[in-house]
Protein backbone atom coordinates (compact mmCIF):
# COMPACT_ATOMS: atom_id res chain seq x y z
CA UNK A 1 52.53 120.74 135.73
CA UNK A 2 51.56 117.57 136.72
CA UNK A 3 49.40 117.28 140.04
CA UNK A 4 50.93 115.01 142.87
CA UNK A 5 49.06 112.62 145.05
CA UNK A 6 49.27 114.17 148.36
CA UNK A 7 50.36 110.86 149.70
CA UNK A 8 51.51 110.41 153.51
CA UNK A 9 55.19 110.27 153.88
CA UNK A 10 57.93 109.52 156.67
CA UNK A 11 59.52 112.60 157.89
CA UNK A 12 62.98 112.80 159.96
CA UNK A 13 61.07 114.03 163.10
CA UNK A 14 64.63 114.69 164.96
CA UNK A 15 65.80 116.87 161.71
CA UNK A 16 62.98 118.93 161.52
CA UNK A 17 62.66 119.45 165.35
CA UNK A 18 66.44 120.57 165.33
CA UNK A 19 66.19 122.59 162.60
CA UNK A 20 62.59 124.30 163.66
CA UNK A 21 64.45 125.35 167.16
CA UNK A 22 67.46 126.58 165.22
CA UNK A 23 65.31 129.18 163.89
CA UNK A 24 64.09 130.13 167.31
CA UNK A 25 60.45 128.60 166.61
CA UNK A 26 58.19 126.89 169.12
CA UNK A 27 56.17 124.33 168.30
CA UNK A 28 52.88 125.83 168.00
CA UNK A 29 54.24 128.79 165.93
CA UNK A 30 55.56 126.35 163.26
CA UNK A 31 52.07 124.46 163.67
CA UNK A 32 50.24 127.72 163.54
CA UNK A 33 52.44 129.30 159.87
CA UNK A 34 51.52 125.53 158.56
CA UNK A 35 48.08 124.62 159.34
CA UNK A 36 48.28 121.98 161.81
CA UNK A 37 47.84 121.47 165.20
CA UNK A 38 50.58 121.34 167.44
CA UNK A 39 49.64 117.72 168.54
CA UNK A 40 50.05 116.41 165.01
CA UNK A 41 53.41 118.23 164.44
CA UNK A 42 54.46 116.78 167.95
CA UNK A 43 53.87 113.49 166.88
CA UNK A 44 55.35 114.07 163.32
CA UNK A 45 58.49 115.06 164.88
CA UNK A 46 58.54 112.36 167.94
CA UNK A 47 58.27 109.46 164.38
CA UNK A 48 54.67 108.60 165.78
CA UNK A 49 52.93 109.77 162.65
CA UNK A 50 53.55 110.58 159.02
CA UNK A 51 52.63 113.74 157.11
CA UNK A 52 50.76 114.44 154.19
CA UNK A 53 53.84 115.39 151.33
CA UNK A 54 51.54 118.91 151.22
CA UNK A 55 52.68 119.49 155.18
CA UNK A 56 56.09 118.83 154.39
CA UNK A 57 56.46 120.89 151.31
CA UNK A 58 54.87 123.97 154.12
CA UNK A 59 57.08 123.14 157.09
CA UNK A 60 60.06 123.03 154.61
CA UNK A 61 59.19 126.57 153.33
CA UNK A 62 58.89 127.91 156.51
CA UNK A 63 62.12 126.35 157.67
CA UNK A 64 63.83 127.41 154.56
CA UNK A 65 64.82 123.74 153.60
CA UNK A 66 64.73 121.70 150.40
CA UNK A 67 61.44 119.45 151.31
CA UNK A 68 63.81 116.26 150.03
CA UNK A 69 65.85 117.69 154.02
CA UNK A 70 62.52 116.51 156.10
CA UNK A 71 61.62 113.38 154.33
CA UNK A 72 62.81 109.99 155.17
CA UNK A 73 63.64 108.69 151.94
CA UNK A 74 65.43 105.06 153.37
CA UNK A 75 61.59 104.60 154.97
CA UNK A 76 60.05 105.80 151.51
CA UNK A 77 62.82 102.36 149.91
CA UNK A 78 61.54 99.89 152.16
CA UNK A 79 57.85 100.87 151.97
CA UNK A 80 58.43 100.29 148.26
């Protein structure tokens, strides 16, 4: 298996805000079964930061989504 960079990526913060309150999560829960704190996930979801792919891949499991559901691919084109 080839190792990834753990590069920072755009996330859609509105998606995964939705979806996190769907399944009857508060922020700092989700923050807390992740690693982060719930700052950072605050601003992850409000678009004012990125997250490193790792995050993602963990908020995705714990939200029971594909990871490719939180990340922003049309920001990942024109980044390219």
């Amino acid at each position: 298996m080839v190792k990834r960079n753990d590069e920072m990526v755009p996330v859609k913060g509105t998606v995964m805000a939705a979806i996190r309150k769907g399944r009857g999560l508060s922020r700092p829960e989700l923050a807390r079964r992740v690693g982060c704190s719930p700052s950072h996930l605050g601003n992850v979801e409000a678009g004012r930061k990125r997250a490193k792919e790792s995050l993602v891949n963990r908020i995705a499991r714990e939200l029971y989504v594909p990871t490719s559901r939180l990340i922003d691919h049309e920001q990942l084109k024109v980044a390219a």
